[in-house]
Protein backbone atom coordinates (compact mmCIF):
# COMPACT_ATOMS: atom_id res chain seq x y z
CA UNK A 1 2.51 -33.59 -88.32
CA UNK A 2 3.80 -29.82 -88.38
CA UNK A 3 2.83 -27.72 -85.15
CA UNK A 4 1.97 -23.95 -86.58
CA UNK A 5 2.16 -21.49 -83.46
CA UNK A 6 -0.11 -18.40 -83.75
CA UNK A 7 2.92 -16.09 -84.06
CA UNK A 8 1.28 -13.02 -84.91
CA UNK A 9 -2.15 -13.29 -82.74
CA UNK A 10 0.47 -14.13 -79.76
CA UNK A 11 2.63 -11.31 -80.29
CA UNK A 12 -0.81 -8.96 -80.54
CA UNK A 13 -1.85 -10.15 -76.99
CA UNK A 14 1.66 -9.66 -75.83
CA UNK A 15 1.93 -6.08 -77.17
CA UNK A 16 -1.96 -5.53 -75.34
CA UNK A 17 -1.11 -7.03 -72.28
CA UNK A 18 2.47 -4.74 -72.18
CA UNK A 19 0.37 -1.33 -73.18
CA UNK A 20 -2.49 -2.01 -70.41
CA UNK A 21 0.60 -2.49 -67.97
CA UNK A 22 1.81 1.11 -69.17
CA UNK A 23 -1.70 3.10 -68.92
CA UNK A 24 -1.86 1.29 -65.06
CA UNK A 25 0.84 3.30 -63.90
CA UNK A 26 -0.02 2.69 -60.20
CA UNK A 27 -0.15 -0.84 -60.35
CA UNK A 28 3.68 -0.89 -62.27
CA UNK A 29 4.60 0.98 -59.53
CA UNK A 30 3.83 -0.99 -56.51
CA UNK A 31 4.39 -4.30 -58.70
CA UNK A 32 7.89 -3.18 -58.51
CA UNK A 33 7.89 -1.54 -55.32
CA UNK A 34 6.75 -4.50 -53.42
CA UNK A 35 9.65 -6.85 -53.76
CA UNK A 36 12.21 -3.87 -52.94
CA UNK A 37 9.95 -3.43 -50.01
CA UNK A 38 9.88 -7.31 -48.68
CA UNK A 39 13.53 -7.51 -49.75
CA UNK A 40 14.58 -4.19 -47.85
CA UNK A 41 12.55 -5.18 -44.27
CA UNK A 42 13.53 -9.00 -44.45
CA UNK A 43 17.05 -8.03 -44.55
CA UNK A 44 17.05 -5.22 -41.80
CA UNK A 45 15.12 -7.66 -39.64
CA UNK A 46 17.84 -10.34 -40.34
CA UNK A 47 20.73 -8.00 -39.52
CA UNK A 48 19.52 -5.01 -37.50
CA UNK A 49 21.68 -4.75 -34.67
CA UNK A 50 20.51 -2.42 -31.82
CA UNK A 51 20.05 1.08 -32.39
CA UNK A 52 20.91 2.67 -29.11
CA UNK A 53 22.61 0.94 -25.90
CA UNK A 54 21.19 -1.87 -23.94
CA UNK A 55 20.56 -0.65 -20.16
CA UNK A 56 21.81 -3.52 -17.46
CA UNK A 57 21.20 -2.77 -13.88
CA UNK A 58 23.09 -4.68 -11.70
CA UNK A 59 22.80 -5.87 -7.83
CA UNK A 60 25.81 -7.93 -6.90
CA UNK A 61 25.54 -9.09 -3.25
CA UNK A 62 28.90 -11.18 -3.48
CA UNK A 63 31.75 -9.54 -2.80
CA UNK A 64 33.76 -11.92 -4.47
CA UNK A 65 35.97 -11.11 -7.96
CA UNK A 66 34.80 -13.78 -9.68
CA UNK A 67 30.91 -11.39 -9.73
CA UNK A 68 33.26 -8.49 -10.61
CA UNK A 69 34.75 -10.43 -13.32
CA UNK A 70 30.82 -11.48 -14.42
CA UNK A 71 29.98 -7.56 -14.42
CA UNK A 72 33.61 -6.81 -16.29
CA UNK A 73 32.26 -9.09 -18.53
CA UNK A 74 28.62 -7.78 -18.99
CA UNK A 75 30.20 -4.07 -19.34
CA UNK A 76 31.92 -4.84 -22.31
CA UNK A 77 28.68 -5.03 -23.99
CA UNK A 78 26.27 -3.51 -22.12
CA UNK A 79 25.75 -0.27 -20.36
CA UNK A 80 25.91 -0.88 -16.69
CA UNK A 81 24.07 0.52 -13.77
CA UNK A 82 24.68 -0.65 -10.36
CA UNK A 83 21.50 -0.24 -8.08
CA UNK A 84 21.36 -0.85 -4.71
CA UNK A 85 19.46 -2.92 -2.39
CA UNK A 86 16.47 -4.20 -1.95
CA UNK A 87 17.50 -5.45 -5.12
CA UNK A 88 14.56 -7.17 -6.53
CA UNK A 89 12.34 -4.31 -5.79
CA UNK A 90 14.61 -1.99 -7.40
CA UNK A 91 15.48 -3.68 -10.84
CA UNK A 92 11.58 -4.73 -11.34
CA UNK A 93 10.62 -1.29 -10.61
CA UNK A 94 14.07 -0.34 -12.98
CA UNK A 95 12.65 -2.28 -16.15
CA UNK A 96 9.15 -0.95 -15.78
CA UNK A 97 9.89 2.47 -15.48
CA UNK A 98 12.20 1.72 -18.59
CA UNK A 99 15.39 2.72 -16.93
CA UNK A 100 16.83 -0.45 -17.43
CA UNK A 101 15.87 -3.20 -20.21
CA UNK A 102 17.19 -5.81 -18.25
CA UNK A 103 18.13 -6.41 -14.11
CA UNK A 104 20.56 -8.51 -12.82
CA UNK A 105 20.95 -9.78 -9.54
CA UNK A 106 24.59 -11.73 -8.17
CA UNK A 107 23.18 -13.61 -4.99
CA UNK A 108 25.45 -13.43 -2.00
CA UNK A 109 26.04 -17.43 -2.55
CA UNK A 110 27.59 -16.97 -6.39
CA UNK A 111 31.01 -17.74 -5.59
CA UNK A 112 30.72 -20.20 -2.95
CA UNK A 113 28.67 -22.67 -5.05
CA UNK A 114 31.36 -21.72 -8.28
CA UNK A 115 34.49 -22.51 -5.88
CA UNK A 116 32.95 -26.11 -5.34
CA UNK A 117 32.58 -27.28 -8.36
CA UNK A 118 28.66 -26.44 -8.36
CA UNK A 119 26.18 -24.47 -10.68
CA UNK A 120 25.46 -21.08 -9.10
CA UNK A 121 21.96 -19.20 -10.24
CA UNK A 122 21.81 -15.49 -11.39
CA UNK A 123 18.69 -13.64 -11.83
CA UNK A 124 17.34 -11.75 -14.64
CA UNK A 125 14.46 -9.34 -14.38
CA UNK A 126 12.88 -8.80 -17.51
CA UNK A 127 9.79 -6.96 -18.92
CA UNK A 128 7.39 -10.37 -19.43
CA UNK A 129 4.47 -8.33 -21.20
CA UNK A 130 6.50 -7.78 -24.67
CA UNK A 131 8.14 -11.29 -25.81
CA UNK A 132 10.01 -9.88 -28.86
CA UNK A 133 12.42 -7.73 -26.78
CA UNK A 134 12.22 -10.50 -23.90
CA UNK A 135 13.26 -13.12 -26.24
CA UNK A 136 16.04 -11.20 -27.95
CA UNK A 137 17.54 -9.68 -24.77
CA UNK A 138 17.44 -13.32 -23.45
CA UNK A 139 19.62 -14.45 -26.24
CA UNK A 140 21.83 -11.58 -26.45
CA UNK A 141 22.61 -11.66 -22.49
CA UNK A 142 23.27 -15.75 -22.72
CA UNK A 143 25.46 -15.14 -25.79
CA UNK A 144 27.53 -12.18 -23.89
CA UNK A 145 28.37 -14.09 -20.71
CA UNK A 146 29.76 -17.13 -22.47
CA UNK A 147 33.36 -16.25 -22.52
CA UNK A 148 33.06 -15.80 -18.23
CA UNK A 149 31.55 -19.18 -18.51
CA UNK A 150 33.86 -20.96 -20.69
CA UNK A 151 36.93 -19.30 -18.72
CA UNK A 152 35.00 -20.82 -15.36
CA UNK A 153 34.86 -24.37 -16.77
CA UNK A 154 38.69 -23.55 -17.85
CA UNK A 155 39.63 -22.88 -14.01
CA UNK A 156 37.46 -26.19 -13.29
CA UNK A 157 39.16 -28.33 -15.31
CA UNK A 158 42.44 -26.92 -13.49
CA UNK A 159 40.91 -27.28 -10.16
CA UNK A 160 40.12 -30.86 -11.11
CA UNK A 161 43.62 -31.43 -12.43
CA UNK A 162 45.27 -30.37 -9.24
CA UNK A 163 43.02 -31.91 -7.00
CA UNK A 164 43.76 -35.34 -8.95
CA UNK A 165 47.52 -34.68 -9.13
CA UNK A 166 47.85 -34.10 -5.60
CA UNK A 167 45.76 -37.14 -4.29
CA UNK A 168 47.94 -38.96 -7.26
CA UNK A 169 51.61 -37.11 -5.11
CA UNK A 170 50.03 -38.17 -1.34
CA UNK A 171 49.68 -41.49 -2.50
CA UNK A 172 52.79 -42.43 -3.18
CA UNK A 173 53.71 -40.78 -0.17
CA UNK A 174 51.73 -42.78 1.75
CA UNK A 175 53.77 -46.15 -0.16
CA UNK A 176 56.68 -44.73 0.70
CA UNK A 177 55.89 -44.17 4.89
CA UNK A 178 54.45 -47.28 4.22
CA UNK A 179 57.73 -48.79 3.35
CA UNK A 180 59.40 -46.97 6.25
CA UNK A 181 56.97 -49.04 8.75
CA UNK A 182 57.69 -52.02 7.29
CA UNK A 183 61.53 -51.81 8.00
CA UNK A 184 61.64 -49.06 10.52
CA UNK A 185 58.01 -49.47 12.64
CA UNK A 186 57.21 -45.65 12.40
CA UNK A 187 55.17 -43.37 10.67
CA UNK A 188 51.46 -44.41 11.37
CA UNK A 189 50.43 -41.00 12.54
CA UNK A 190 51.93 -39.94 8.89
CA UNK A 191 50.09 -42.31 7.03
CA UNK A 192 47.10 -41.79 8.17
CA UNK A 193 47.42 -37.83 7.85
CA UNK A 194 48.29 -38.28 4.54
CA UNK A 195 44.92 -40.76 3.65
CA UNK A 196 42.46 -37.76 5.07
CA UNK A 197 44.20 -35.59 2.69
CA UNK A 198 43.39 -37.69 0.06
CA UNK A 199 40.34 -38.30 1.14
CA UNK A 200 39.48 -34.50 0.97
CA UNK A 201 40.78 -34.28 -2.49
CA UNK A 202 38.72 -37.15 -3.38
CA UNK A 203 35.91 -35.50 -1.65
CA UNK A 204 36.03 -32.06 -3.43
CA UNK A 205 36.09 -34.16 -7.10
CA UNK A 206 33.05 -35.89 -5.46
CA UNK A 207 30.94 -33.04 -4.74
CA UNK A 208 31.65 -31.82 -8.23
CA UNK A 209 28.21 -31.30 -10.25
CA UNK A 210 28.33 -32.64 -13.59
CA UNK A 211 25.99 -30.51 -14.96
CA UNK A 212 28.45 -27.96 -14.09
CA UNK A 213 30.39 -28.66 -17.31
CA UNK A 214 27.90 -27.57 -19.27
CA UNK A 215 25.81 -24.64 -17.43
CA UNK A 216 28.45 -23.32 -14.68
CA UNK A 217 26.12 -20.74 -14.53
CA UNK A 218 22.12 -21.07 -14.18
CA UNK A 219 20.47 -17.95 -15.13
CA UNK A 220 16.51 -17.61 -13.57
CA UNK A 221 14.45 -15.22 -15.33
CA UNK A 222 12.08 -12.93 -13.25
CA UNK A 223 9.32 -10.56 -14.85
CA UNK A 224 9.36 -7.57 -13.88
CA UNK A 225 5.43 -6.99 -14.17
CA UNK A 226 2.80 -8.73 -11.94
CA UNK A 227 0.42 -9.81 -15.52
CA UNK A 228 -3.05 -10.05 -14.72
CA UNK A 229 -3.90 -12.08 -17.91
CA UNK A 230 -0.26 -13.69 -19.35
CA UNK A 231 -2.21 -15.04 -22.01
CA UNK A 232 -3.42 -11.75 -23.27
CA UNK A 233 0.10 -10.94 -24.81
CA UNK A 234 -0.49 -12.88 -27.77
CA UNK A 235 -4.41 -12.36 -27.96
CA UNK A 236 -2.84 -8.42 -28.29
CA UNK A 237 -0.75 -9.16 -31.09
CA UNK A 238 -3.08 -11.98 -32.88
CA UNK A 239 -5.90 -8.94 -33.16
CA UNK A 240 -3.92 -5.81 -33.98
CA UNK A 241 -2.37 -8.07 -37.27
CA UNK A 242 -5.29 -9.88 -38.09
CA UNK A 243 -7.61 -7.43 -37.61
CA UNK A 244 -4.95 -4.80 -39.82
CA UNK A 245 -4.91 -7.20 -42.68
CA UNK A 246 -8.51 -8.16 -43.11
CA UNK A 247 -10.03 -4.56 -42.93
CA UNK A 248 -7.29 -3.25 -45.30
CA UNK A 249 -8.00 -6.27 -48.07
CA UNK A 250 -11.98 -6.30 -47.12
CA UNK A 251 -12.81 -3.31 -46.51
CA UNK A 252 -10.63 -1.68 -49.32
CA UNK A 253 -12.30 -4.19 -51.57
CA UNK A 254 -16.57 -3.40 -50.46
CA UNK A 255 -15.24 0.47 -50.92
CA UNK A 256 -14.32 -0.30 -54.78
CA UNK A 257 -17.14 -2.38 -55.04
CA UNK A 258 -19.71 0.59 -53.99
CA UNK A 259 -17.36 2.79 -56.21
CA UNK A 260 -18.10 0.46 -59.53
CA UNK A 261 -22.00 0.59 -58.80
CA UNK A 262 -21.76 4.32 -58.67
CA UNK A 263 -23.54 3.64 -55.27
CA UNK A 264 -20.98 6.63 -53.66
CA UNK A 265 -22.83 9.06 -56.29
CA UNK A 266 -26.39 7.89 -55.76
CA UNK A 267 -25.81 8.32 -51.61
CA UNK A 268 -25.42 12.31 -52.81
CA UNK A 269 -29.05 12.03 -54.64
CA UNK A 270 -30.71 10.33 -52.12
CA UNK A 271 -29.95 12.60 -49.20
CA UNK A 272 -27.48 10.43 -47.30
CA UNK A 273 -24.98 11.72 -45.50
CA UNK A 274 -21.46 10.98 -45.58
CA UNK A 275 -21.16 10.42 -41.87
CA UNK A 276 -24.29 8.34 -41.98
CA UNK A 277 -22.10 6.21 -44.99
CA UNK A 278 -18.88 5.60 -43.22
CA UNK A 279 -20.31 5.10 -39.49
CA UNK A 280 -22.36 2.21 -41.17
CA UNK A 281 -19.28 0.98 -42.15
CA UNK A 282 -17.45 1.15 -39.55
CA UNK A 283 -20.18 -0.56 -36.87
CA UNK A 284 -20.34 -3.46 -39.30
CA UNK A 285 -17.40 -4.23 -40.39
CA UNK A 286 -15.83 -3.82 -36.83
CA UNK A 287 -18.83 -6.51 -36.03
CA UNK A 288 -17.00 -8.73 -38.78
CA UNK A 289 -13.44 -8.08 -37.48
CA UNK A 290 -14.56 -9.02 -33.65
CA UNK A 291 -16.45 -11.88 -34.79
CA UNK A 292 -13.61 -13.56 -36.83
CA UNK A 293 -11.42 -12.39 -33.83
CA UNK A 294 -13.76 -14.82 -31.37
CA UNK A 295 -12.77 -17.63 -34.40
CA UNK A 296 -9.57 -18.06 -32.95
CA UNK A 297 -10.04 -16.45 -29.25
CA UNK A 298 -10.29 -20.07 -27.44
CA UNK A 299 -6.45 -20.58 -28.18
CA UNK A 300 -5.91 -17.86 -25.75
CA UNK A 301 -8.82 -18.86 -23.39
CA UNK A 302 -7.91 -19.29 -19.39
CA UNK A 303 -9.40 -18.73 -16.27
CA UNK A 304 -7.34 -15.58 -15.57
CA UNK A 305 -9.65 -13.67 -18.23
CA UNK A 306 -11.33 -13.35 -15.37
CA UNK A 307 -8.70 -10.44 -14.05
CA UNK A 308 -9.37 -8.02 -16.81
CA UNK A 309 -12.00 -5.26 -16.85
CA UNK A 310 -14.78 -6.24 -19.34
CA UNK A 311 -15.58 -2.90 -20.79
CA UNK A 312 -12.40 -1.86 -21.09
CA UNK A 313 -11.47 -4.99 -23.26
CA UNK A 314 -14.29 -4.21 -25.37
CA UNK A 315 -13.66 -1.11 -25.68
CA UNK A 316 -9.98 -1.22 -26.71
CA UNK A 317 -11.32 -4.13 -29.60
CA UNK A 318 -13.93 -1.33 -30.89
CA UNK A 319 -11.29 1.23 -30.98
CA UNK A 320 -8.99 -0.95 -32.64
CA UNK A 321 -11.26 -2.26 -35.21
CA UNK A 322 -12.46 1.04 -36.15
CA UNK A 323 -9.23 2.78 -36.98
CA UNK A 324 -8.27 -0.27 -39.25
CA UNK A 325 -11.66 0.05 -40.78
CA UNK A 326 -10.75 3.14 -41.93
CA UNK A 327 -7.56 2.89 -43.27
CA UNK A 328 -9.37 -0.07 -45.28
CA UNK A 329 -11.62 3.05 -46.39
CA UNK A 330 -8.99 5.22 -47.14
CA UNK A 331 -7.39 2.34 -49.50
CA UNK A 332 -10.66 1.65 -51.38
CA UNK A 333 -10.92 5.76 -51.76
CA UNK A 334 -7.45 5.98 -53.15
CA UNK A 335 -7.38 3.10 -55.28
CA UNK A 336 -8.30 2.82 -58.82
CA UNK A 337 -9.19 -0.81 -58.83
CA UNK A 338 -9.13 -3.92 -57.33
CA UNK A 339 -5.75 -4.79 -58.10
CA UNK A 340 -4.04 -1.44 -56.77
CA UNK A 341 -6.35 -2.01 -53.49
CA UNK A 342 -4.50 -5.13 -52.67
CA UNK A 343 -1.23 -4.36 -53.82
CA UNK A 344 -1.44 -1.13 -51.46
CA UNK A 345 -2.47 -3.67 -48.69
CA UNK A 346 0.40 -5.58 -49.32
CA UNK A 347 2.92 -2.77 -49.39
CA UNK A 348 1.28 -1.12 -46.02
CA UNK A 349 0.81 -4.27 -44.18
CA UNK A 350 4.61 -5.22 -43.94
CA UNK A 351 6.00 -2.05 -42.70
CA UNK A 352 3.19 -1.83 -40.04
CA UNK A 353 4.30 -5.25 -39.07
CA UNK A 354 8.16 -4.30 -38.73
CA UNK A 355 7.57 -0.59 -37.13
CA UNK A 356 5.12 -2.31 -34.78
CA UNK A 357 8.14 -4.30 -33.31
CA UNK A 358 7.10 -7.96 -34.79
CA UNK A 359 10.35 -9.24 -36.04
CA UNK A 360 12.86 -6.97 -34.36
CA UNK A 361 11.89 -4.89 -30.70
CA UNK A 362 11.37 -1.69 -31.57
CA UNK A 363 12.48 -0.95 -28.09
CA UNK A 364 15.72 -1.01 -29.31
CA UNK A 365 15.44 0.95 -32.60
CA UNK A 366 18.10 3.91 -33.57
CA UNK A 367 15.88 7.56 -32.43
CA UNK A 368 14.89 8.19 -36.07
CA UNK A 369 13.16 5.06 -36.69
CA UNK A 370 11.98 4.75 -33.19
CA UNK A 371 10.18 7.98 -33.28
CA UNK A 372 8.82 6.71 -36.74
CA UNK A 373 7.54 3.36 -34.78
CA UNK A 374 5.54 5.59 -31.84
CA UNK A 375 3.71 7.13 -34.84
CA UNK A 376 2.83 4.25 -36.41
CA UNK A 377 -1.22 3.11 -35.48
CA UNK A 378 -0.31 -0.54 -35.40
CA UNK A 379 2.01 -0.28 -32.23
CA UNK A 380 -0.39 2.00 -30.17
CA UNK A 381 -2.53 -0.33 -31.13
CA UNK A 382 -1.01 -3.26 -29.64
CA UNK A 383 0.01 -1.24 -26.56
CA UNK A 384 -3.54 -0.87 -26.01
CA UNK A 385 -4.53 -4.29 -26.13
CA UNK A 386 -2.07 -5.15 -23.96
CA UNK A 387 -3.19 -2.97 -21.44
CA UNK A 388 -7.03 -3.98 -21.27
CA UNK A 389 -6.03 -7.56 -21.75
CA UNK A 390 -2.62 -8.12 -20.01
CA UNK A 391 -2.45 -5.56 -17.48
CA UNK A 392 -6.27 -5.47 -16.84
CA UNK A 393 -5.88 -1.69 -16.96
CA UNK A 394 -9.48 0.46 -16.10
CA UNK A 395 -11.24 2.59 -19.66
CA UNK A 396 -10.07 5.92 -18.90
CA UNK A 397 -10.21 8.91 -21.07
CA UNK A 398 -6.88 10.42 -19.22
CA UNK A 399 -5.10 7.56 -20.74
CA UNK A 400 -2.23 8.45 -22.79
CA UNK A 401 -3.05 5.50 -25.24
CA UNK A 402 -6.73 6.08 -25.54
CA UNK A 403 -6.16 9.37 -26.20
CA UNK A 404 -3.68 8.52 -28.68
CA UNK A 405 -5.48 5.67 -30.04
CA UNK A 406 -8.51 8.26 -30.70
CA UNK A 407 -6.69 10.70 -32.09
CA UNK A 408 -5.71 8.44 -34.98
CA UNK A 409 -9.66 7.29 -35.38
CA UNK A 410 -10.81 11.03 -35.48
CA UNK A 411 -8.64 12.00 -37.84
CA UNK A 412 -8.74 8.75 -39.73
CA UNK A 413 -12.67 9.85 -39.83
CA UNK A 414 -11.95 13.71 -40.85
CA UNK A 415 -9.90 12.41 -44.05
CA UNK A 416 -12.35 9.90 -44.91
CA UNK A 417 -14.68 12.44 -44.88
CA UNK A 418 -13.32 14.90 -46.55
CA UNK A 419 -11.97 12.42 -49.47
CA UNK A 420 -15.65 10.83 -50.15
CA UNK A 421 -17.38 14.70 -50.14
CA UNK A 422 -14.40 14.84 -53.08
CA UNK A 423 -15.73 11.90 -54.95
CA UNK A 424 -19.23 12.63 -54.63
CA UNK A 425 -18.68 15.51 -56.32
């Protein structure tokens, strides 16, 4: 039985299919467009290495070299600042005025606990309200100081060595004084000179800590902010993303749909104003944004909710939910169709993600980019957030972020505006 494929009905939708791809111009465009865009932020977020240099304060109370040798060590990567005592004060109030991203303080006891054989702590005071930079600082400062650890468990290993060689040399001393008593009758006082000094060789491999071998040196990490809500951090970042990527996909797509019933003309005829049209929008979908927000908000639920100033959280969720409603709007008002909406989504959504500081602190971007990432909505946003729900900050208007943050929702509104009076007409 002979199989007859429709050549020429196949090769008609073919050619249709490849001519409707040419008269969507906009849609070829970000079709190709998006990969280079994944492609391009994937592999700067894989192997971005810090833009500008890495501030260390340092407090070393030991006097000793081996914390000089630790600081040598830290300097060849780092830039180093020595600060002063009181030394916790200092670096904490260092790393939140941003002098410093990272503080470390050398207790008095480093070298003592190092010279027997012990694991000595170190402290670290980092900025606990942003875990991206935390977490990457934390890595790069363990990774740095392993060459001063690995030549510490080198000079342990010869301290062990000796210690054993010598109690190995006093030994056979002491066989050979005690041959000398056995012939001549002297030499007891020697003997048993020679038996505490192996005893106190014994003694130091004794008090060796095993653990030692592995982690000669214990580092303690301190925040450097006193967080009124620790579990807000991630409530911040949960709502600025998902509340981003729902209005930009929903909201683009209920803006279309009112474009396809001609329901944008017929607000014109019937006497409704613009404002009227988009603030309707706005209060409901940011009831929709909030709503699916309160989906997921027990994850994050603990007592110390409690700390945080009510109105201000709400507030800050409004705020936030409004200016991604309209950039949803904005989509739906620029795009042709469906399909361009969501590809325009797509291609916005990842870069607000990366200049927002999600896979890579932007903290430590190069001055270009950084200034690019302070512009960006999506990381005021999350500063904001933070600061109702972390820090338990007060609503006030002389707020550098709220004033920031409504900056971007008035003018957000003015174009919005201005680009529906254009298709109304």
């Amino acid at each position: 039985m002979k199989i007859k494929l429709p050549n020429s009905k196949l090769k008609s939708l073919l050619l249709k299919e490849y001519l409707l791809l040419l008269r969507k111009k906009k849609f070829l465009v970000m079709v190709l467009a998006l990969p280079i865009i994944f492609g391009v932020f994937y592999q700067t977020s894989m192997t971005m290495e810090p833009g500008i240099a890495i501030n260390v304060g340092v407090c070393n109370l030991d006097p000793s070299e081996h914390s000089s040798s630790l600081v040598s060590e830290l300097s060849s990567v780092f830039s180093v600042t020595q600060y002063s005592e009181p030394c916790d004060e200092n670096l904490a109030r260092g790393v939140r005025d941003t002098e410093i991203f990272l503080g470390l303080l050398v207790p008095e006891d480093f070298f003592q606990k190092l010279s027997t054989l012990n694991k000595s702590d170190i402290f670290i005071y980092y900025d606990n309200s942003n875990p991206v930079l935390s977490n990457y600082l934390d890595f790069f400062f363990q990774l740095s100081i392993k060459n001063y650890e690995n030549a510490l468990l080198r000079q342990a290993g010869d301290v062990v060595k000796t210690e054993t060689q010598k109690a190995d040399l006093i030994i056979s001393s002491a066989y050979t004084v005690l041959d000398s008593i056995r012939f001549l009758g002297y030499g007891i006082s020697s003997v048993a000179d020679q038996v505490q000094e192996i005893q106190q060789a014994l003694n130091t491999i004794e008090a060796m800590d095993i653990s030692f071998v592995t982690e000669p040196v214990v580092v303690n990490k301190v925040g450097a902010y006193d967080l009124k809500n620790e579990s807000g951090i991630s409530a911040a970042l949960i709502f600025g993303i998902l509340s981003l990527f729902t209005a930009l996909l929903l909201v683009s797509s209920n803006i279309l749909s009112d474009k396809e019933d001609n329901f944008i003309i017929r607000l014109k005829v019937s006497k409704t104003s613009s404002v009227t049209y988009l603030l309707s929008k706005i209060i409901f979908f940011d009831f929709v944004l909030i709503f699916q927000y309160m989906a997921v908000f027990p994850l994050f639920l603990s007592a110390s909710w409690l700390n945080v100033n009510i109105f201000a959280l709400v507030f800050s969720l409004i705020i936030v939910a409004s200016i991604n409603v309209l950039m949803g709007i904005l989509i739906g008002l620029f795009s042709e169709n469906q399909a361009i909406a969501v590809l325009t989504a797509l291609l916005l959504t990842l870069p607000f993600l990366f200049m927002s500081g999600m896979f890579y602190p932007r903290e430590l971007f190069p001055p270009p980019l950084k200034f690019i990432s302070d512009v960006f909505p999506l990381s005021n946003e999350i500063t904001l957030l933070k600061q109702s729900m972390v820090f338990g900050y007060d609503f006030s208007l002389n707020s550098t972020m709220v004033q920031l943050n409504l900056m971007y929702l008035i003018c957000f509104f003015v174009v919005a505006w201005l680009l529906l009076r254009f298709k109304q007409h």
